[in-house]
Protein backbone atom coordinates (compact mmCIF):
# COMPACT_ATOMS: atom_id res chain seq x y z
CA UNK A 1 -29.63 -32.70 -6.07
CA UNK A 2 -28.30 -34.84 -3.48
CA UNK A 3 -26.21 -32.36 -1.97
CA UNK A 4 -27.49 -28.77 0.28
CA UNK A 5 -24.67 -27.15 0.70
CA UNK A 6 -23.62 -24.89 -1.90
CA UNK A 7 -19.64 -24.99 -2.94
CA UNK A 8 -18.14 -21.48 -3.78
CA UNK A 9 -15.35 -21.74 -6.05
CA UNK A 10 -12.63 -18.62 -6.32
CA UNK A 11 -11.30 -18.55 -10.13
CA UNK A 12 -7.36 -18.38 -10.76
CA UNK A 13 -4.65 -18.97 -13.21
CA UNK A 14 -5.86 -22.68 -13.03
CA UNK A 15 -9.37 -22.73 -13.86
CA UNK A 16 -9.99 -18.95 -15.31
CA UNK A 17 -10.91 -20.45 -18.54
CA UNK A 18 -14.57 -21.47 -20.01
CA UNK A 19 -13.08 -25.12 -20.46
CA UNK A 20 -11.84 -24.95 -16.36
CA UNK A 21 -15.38 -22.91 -15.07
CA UNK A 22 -17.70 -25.67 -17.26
CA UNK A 23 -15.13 -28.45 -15.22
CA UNK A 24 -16.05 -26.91 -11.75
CA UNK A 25 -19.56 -26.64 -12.45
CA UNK A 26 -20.12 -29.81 -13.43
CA UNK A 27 -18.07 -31.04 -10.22
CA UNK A 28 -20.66 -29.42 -8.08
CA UNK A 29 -19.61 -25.57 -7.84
CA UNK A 30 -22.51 -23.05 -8.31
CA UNK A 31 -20.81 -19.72 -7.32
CA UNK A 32 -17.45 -18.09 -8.77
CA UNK A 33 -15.47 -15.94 -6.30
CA UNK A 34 -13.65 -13.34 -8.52
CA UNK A 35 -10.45 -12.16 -5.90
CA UNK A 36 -10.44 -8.29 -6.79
CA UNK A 37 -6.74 -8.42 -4.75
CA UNK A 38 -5.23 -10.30 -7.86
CA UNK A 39 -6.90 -8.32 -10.27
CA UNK A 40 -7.37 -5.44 -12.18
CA UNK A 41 -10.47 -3.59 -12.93
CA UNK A 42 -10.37 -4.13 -16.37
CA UNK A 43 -9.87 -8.11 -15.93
CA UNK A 44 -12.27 -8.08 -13.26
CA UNK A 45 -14.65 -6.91 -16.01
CA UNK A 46 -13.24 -9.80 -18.64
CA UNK A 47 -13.36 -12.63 -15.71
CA UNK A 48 -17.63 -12.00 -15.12
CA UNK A 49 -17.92 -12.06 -18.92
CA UNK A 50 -16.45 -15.19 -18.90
CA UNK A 51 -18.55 -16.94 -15.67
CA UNK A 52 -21.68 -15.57 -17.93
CA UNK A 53 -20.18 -17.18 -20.84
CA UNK A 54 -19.09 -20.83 -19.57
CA UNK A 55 -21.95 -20.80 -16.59
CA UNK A 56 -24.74 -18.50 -17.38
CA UNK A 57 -26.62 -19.96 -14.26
CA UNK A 58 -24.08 -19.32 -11.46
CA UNK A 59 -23.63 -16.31 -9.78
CA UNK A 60 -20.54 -14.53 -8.99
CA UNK A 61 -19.58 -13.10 -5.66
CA UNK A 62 -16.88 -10.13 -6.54
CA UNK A 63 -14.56 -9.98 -3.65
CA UNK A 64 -13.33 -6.36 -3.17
CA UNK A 65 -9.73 -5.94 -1.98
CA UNK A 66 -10.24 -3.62 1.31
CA UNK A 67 -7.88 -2.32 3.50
CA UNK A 68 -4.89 -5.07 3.62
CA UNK A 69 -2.03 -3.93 4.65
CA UNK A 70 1.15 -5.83 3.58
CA UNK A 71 5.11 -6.23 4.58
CA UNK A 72 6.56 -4.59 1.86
CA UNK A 73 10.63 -4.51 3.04
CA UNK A 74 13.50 -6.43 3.03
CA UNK A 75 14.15 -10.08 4.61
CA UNK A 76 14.30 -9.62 8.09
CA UNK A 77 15.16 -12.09 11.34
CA UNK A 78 13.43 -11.39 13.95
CA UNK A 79 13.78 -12.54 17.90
CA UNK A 80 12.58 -12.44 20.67
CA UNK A 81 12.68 -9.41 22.86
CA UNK A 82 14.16 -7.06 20.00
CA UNK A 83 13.36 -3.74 19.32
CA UNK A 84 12.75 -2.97 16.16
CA UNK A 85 11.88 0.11 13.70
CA UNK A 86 9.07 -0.18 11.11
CA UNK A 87 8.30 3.04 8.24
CA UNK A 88 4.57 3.30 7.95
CA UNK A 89 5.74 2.70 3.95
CA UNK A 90 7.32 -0.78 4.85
CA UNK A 91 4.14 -1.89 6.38
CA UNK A 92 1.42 -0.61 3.88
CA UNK A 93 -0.18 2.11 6.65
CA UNK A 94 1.58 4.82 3.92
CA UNK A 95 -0.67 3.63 1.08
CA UNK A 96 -4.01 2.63 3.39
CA UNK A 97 -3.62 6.20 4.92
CA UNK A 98 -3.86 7.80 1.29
CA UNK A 99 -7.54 7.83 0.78
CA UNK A 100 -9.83 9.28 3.70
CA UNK A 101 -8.94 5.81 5.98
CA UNK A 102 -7.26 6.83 9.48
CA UNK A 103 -5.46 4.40 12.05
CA UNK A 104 -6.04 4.84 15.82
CA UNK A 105 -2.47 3.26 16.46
CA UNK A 106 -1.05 3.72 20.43
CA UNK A 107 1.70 2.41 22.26
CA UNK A 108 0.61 -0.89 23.95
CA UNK A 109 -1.28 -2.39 21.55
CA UNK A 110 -0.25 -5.87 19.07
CA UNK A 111 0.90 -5.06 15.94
CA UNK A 112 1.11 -8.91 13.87
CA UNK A 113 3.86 -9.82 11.26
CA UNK A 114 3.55 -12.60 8.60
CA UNK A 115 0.12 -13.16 8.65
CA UNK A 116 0.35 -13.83 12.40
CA UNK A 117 3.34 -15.48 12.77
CA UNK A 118 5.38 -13.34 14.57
CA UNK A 119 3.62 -10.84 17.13
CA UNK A 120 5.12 -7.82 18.44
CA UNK A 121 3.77 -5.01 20.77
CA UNK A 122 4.36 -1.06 19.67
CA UNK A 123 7.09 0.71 22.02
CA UNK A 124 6.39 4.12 20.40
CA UNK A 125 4.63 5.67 17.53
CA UNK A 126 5.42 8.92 15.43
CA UNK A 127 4.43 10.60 12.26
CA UNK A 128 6.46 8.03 9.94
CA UNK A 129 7.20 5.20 12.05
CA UNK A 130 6.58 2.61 14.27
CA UNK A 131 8.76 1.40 17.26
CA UNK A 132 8.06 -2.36 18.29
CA UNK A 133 9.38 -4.89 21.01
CA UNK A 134 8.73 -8.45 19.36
CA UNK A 135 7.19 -11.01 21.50
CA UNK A 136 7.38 -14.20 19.10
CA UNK A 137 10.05 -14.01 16.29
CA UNK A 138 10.86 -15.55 13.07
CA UNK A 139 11.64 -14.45 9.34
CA UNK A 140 9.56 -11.69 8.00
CA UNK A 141 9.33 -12.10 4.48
CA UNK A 142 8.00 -9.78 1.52
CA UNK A 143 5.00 -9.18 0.76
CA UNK A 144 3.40 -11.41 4.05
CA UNK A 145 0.35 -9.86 5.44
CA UNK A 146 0.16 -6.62 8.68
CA UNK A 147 -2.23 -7.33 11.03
CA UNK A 148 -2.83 -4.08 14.35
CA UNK A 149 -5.64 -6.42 15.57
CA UNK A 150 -6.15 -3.75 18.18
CA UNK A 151 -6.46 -0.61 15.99
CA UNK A 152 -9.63 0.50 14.57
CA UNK A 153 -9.72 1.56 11.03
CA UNK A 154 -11.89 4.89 10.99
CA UNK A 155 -13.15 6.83 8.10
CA UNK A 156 -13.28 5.43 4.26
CA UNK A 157 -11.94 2.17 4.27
CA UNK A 158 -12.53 1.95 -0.03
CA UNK A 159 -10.03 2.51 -2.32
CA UNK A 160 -10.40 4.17 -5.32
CA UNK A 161 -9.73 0.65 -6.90
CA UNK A 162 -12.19 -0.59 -4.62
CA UNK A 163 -15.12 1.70 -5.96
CA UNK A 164 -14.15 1.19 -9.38
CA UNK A 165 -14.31 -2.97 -8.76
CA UNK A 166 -18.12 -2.08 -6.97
CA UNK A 167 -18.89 0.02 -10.01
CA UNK A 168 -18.09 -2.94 -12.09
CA UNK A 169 -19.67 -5.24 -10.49
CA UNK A 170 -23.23 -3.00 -10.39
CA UNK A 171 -23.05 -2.42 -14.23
CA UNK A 172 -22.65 -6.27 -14.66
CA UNK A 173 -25.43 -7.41 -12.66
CA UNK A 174 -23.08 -9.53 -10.24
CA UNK A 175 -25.50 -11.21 -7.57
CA UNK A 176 -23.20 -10.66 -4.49
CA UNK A 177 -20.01 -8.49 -3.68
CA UNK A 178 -18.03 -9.48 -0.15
CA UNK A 179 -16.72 -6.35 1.79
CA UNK A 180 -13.18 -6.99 3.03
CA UNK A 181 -12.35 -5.78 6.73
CA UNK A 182 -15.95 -4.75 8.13
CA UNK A 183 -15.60 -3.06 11.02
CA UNK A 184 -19.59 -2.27 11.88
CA UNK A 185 -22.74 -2.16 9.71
CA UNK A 186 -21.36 1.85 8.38
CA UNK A 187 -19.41 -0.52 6.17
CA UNK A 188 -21.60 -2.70 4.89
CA UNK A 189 -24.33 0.97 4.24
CA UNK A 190 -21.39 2.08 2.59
CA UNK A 191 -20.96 -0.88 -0.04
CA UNK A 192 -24.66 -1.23 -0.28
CA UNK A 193 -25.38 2.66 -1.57
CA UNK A 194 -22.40 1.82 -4.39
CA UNK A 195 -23.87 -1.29 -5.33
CA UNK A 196 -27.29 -0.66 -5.14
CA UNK A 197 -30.36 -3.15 -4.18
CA UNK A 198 -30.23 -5.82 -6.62
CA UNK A 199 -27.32 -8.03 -5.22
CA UNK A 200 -26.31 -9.55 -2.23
CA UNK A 201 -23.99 -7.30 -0.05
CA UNK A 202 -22.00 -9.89 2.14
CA UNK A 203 -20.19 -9.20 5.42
CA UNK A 204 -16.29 -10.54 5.67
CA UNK A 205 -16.11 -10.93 9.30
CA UNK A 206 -11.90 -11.00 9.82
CA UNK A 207 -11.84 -8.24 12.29
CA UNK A 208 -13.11 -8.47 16.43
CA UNK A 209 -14.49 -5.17 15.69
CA UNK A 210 -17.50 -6.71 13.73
CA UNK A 211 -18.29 -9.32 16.33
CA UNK A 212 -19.38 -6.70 18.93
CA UNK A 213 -21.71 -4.86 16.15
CA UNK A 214 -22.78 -8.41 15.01
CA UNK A 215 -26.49 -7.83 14.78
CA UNK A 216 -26.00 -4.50 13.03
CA UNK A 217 -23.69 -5.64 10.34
CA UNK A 218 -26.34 -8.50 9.94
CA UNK A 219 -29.10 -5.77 9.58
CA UNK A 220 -27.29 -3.89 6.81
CA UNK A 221 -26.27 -6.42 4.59
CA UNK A 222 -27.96 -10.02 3.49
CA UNK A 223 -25.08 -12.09 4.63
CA UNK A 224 -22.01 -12.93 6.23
CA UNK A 225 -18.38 -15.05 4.94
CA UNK A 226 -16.59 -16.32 8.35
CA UNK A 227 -12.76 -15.24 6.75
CA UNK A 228 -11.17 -17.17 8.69
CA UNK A 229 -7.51 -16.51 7.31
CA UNK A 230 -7.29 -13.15 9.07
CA UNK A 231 -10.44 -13.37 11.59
CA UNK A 232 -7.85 -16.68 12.94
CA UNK A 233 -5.07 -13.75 13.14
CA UNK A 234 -6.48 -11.06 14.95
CA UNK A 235 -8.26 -12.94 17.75
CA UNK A 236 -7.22 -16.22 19.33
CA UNK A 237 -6.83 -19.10 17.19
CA UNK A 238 -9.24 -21.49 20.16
CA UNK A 239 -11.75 -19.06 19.40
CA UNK A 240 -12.06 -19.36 15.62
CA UNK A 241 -14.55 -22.60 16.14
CA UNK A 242 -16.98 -21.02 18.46
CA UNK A 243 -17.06 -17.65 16.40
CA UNK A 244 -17.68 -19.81 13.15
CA UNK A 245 -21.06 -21.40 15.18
CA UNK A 246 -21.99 -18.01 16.12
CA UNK A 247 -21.46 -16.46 12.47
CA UNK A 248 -23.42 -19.49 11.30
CA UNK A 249 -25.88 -19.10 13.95
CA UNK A 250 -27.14 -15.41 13.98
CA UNK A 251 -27.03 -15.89 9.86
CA UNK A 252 -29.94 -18.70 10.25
CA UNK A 253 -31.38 -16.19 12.75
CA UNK A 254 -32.08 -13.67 10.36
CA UNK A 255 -32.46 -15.63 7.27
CA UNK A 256 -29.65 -14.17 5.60
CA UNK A 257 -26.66 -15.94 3.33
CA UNK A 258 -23.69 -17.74 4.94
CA UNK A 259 -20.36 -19.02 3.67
CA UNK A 260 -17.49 -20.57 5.45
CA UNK A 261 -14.20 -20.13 4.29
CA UNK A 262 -10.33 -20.11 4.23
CA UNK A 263 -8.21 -23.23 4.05
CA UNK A 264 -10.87 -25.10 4.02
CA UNK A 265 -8.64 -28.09 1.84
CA UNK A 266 -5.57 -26.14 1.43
CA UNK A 267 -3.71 -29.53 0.95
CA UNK A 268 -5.49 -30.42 -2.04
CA UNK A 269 -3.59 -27.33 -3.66
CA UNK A 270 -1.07 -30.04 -4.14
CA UNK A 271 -2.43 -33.43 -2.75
CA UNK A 272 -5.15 -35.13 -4.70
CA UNK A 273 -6.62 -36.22 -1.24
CA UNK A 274 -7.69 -34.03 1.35
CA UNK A 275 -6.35 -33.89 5.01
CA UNK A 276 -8.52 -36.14 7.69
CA UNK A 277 -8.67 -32.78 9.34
CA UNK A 278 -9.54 -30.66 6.46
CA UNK A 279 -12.34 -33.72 6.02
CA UNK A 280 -13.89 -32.66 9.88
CA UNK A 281 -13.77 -29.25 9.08
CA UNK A 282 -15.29 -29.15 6.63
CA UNK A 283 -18.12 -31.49 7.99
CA UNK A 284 -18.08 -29.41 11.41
CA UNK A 285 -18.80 -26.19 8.48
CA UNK A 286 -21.90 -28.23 7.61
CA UNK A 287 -23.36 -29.21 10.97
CA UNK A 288 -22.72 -25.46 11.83
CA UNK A 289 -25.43 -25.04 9.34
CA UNK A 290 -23.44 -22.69 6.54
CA UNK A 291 -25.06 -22.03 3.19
CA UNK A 292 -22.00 -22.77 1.55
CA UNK A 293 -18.35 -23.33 1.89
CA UNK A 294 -15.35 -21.92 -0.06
CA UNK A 295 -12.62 -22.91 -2.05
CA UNK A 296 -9.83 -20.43 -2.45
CA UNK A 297 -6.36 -21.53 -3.58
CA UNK A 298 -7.37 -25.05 -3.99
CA UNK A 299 -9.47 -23.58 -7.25
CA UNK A 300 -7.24 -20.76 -8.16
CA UNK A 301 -3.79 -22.16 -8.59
CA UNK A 302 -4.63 -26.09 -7.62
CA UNK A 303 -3.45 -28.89 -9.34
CA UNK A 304 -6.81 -30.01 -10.08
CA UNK A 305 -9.07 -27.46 -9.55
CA UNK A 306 -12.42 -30.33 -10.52
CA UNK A 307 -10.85 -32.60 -8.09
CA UNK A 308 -11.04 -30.41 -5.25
CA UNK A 309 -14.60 -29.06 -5.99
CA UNK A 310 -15.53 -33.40 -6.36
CA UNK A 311 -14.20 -34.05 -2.84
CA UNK A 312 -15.69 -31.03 -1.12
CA UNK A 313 -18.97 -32.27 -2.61
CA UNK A 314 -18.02 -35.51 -0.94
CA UNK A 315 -17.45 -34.34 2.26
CA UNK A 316 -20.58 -32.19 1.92
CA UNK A 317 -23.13 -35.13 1.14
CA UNK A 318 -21.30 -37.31 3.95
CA UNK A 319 -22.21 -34.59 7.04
CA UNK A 320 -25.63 -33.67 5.79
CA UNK A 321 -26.92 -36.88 6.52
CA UNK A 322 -25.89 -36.36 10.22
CA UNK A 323 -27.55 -33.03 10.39
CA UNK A 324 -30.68 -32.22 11.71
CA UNK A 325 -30.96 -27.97 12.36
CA UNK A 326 -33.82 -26.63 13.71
CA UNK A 327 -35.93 -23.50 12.45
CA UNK A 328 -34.14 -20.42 13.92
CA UNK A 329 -34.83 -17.67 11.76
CA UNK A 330 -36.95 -14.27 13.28
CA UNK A 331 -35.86 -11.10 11.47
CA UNK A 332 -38.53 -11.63 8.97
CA UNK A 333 -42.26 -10.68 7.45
CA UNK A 334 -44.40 -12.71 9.84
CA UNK A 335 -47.19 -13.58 7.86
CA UNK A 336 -44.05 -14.71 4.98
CA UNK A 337 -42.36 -16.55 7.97
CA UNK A 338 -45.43 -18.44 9.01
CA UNK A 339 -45.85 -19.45 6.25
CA UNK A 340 -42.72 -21.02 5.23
CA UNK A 341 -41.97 -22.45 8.30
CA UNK A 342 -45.43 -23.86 7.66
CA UNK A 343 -44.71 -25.61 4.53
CA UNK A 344 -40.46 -26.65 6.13
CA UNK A 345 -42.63 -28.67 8.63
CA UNK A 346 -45.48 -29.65 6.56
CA UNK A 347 -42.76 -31.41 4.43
CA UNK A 348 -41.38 -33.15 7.54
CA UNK A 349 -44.23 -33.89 9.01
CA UNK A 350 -45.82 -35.95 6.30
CA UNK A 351 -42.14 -37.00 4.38
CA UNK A 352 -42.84 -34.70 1.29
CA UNK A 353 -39.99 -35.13 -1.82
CA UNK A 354 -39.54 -31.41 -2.24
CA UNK A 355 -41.12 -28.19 -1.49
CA UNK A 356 -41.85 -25.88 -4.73
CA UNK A 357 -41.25 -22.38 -3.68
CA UNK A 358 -43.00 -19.71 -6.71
CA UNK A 359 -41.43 -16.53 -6.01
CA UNK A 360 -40.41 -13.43 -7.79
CA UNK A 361 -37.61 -11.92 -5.67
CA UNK A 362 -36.27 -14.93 -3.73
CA UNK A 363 -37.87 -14.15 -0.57
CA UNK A 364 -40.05 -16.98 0.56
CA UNK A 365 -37.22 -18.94 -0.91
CA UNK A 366 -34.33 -17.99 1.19
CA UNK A 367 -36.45 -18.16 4.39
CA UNK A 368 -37.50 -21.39 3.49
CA UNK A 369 -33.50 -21.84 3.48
CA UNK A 370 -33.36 -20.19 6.74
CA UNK A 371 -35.42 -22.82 7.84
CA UNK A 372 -32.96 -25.63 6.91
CA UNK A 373 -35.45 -28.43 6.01
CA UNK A 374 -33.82 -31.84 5.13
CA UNK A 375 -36.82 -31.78 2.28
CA UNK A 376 -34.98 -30.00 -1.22
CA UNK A 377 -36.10 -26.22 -2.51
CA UNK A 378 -36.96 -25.98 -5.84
CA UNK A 379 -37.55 -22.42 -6.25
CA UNK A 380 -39.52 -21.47 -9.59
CA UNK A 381 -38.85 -17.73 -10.45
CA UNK A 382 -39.07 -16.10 -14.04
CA UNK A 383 -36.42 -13.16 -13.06
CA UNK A 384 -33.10 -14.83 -14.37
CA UNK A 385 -30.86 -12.52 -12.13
CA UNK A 386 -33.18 -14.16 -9.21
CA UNK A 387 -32.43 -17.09 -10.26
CA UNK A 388 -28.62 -16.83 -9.61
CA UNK A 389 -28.90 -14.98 -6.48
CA UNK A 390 -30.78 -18.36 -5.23
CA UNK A 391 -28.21 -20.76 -5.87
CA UNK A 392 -25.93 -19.71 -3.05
CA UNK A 393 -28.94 -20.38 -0.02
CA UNK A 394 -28.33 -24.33 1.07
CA UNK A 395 -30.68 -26.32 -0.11
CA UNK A 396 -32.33 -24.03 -3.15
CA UNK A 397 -32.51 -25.76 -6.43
CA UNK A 398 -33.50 -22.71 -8.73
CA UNK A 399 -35.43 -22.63 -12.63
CA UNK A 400 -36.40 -20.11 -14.00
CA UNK A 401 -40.27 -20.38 -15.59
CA UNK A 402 -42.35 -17.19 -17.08
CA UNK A 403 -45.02 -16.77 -14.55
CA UNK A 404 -48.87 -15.60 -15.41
CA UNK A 405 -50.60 -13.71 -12.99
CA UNK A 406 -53.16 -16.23 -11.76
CA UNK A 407 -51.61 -18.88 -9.36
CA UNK A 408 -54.14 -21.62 -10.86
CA UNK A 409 -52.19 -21.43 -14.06
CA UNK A 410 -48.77 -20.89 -12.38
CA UNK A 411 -48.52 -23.86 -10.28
CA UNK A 412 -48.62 -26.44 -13.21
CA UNK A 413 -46.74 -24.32 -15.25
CA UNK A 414 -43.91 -24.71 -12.24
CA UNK A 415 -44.48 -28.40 -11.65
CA UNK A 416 -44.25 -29.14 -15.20
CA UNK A 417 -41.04 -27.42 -15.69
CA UNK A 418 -39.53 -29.60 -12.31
CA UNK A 419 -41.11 -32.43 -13.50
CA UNK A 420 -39.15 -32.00 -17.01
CA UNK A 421 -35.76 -31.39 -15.51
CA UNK A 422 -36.31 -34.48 -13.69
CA UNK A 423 -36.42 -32.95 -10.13
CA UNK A 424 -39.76 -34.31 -9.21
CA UNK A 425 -40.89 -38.13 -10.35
CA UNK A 426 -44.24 -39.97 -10.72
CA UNK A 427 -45.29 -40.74 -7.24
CA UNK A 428 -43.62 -38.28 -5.45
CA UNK A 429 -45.36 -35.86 -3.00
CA UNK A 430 -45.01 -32.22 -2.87
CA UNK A 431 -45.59 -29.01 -0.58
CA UNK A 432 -46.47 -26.18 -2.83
CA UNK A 433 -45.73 -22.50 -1.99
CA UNK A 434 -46.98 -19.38 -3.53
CA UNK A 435 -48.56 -15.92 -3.27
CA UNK A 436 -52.35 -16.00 -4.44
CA UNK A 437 -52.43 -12.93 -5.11
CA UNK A 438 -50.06 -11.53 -6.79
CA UNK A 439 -46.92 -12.79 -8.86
CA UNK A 440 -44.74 -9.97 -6.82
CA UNK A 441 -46.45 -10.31 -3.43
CA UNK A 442 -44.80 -12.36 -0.40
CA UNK A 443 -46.11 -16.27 -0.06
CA UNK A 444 -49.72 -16.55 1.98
CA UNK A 445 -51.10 -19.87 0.84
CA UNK A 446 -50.05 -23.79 0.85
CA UNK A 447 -50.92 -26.73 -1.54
CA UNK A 448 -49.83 -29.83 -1.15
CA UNK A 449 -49.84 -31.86 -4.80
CA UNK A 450 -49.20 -35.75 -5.20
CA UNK A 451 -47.31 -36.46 -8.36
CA UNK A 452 -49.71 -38.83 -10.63
């Protein structure tokens, strides 16, 4: 593979078929959002069949719906300096307030219309209503998105809809479910005791609330998706770059999973060319070191669904060669860590063609990832399900190989099966990773093997 950066592609009315998910693997995606906010349980159930189906070696990352509120009134003009009346109904608080979810709303603080657009400040608050004074007007329309950027969201932010979607997702296997709205690592405990231990439990960060409990929402779940749609709402749009590096940052840090997302070539929706400055931000997404990046409407309800997937790939190939990201990862098993680190520099230092990582769960693999080495994965598990959760991490090429328990046997069973899917070649040199003792146990020894 020529490219480290994993593409995440969201399925929609114009690729949620097996003929449109074998077309956007085969342009480069290797992980199927499924957008719980456009569907039912019941097709949420039908849509992983069919990612099994057309792409049994992809994962799927279930997106659950969360706490969005939405406009749900009439047409309204709105300028500057007026005061105007809002029902908790009209603005979705009615139906987020149903479950066990309470808002801290007081006078003083924002309350954000049309997906940001138009900003107001709230005059006065009661039992059924809101009172606001807007500050920057325009057209509220239907159905546009509520933002109270200032109001924390206390209690049960999961639907009954939203459990049901988790449930799903569990009995299915899914490799990673996104949690909408996180607030502080309660959330992400929350998801994770629904979901269980065998997938990836990734951290939306759209709310300022999660950046001051960063390192705790980090420490509860195995990754984080910079959201970028309503993370650009609720704090200041100059401060979406810097928070993105951060995100990216602290996720390298700790060796956990990291997608960018959100408009990231919202043109090609329509365009069969991206923007020059959907081009650089995507590019900037790889130097900031991301795992992957996302596609979300380009995918869904695009034009050409492929075509967007082929250019992001593009883009992709074009920044990594002007990347060079050093080893920043801590939170991890020393002995593990010293060991990977130890082969990521190994493979620098003497210009290896790939590193072959033998592991069972996916550990010594995704710190390896952690350690962003220009030098490709291949990670050789025989758990399937591992083998899915691994193709998200940037730079991870996974197979899946039955393993037998002594390493002497393992390794050329390994190299063998990269040789045959023509990842390694005749000449080539490679860094060798594996547990000697045990099949299940973390990594503790290095090889390095010349290809004959």
């Amino acid at each position: 593979m020529d490219r480290r950066t994993k593409i995440v592609a969201t399925l929609g009315p114009a690729s949620a078929s097996d003929e449109g998910v074998r077309a956007l693997v085969e342009a480069g995606a290797s992980v199927f959002r499924l957008n719980c906010s456009h569907l039912t349980t019941e097709r949420l159930r039908d849509s992983i069949a069919l990612v099994r189906r057309a792409a049994p070696l992809a994962a799927v990352l279930v997106d659950i719906q969360g706490p969005k509120m939405r406009y749900v009134g009439e047409e309204r003009v709105l300028g500057g300096d007026d005061e105007v009346r809002f029902t908790h109904a009209e603005l979705g608080l009615e139906e987020l307030t149903k479950g066990a979810s309470e808002l801290s709303i007081q006078v003083g603080q924002r309350l954000l219309l049309h997906d940001g657009r138009i900003s107001s400040r709230i005059v006065s608050v009661d039992g059924e209503s809101l009172l606001v004074r807007i500050v920057d007007g325009g057209v509220l329309k239907h159905g546009k998105g509520v933002n109270l950027p200032d109001t924390s969201i206390t209690g049960d932010l999961l639907s009954g809809k939203d459990r049901a979607d988790i449930a799903v997702a569990r009995e299915a296997g899914v490799e990673m479910v996104a949690v909408s709205f996180v607030q502080s690592s309660r959330d992400v405990e929350q998801v994770r005791n629904l979901f269980g231990v065998a997938g990836l439990v990734i951290a939306k960060i759209e709310r300022p609330q999660a950046l001051a409990d960063l390192d705790g929402i980090l420490a509860a779940g195995d990754g984080v998706m910079a959201a970028r749609g309503d993370l650009g709402v609720e704090i200041p749009y100059e401060d979406v770059p810097p928070v993105q590096r951060r995100l990216a940052r602290r996720a390298i840090e700790a060796g956990k999973v990291s997608i960018c997302a959100t408009e990231m070539l919202e043109s090609m929706i329509s365009s069969t060319r991206p923007s020059r400055a959907e081009v650089a931000d995507v590019s900037a997404a790889v130097r900031d070191g991301f795992d992957a990046v996302m596609l979300s409407g380009e995918t869904a309800v695009g034009d050409d669904p492929a075509g967007a997937v082929r250019a992001m790939a593009r883009i992709c190939r074009g920044a990594e060669a002007d990347v060079n990201l050093p080893n920043l990862f801590a939170d991890a098993n020393p002995a593990t860590a010293a060991v990977t680190a130890a082969a990521s520099a190994l493979a620098k230092r003497i210009g290896a063609d790939a590193i072959l990582a033998l592991t069972y769960t996916g550990y010594s693999a995704r710190l390896l990832a952690a350690c962003r080495p220009s030098t490709p994965i291949l990670a050789v598990t025989p758990d399937p399900a591992t083998a899915r959760l691994l193709v998200a991490l940037r730079g991870v090429e996974p197979t899946v190989v039955d393993r037998p328990g002594r390493i002497e046997e393992a390794i050329p069973l390994a190299l063998e099966a990269v040789r045959a899917a023509g990842r390694v070649q005749a000449g080539q040199r490679v860094v060798v990773c594996a547990s000697r003792t045990s099949p299940r146990s973390d990594a503790d020894t290095l090889w390095l093997h010349s290809e004959p």
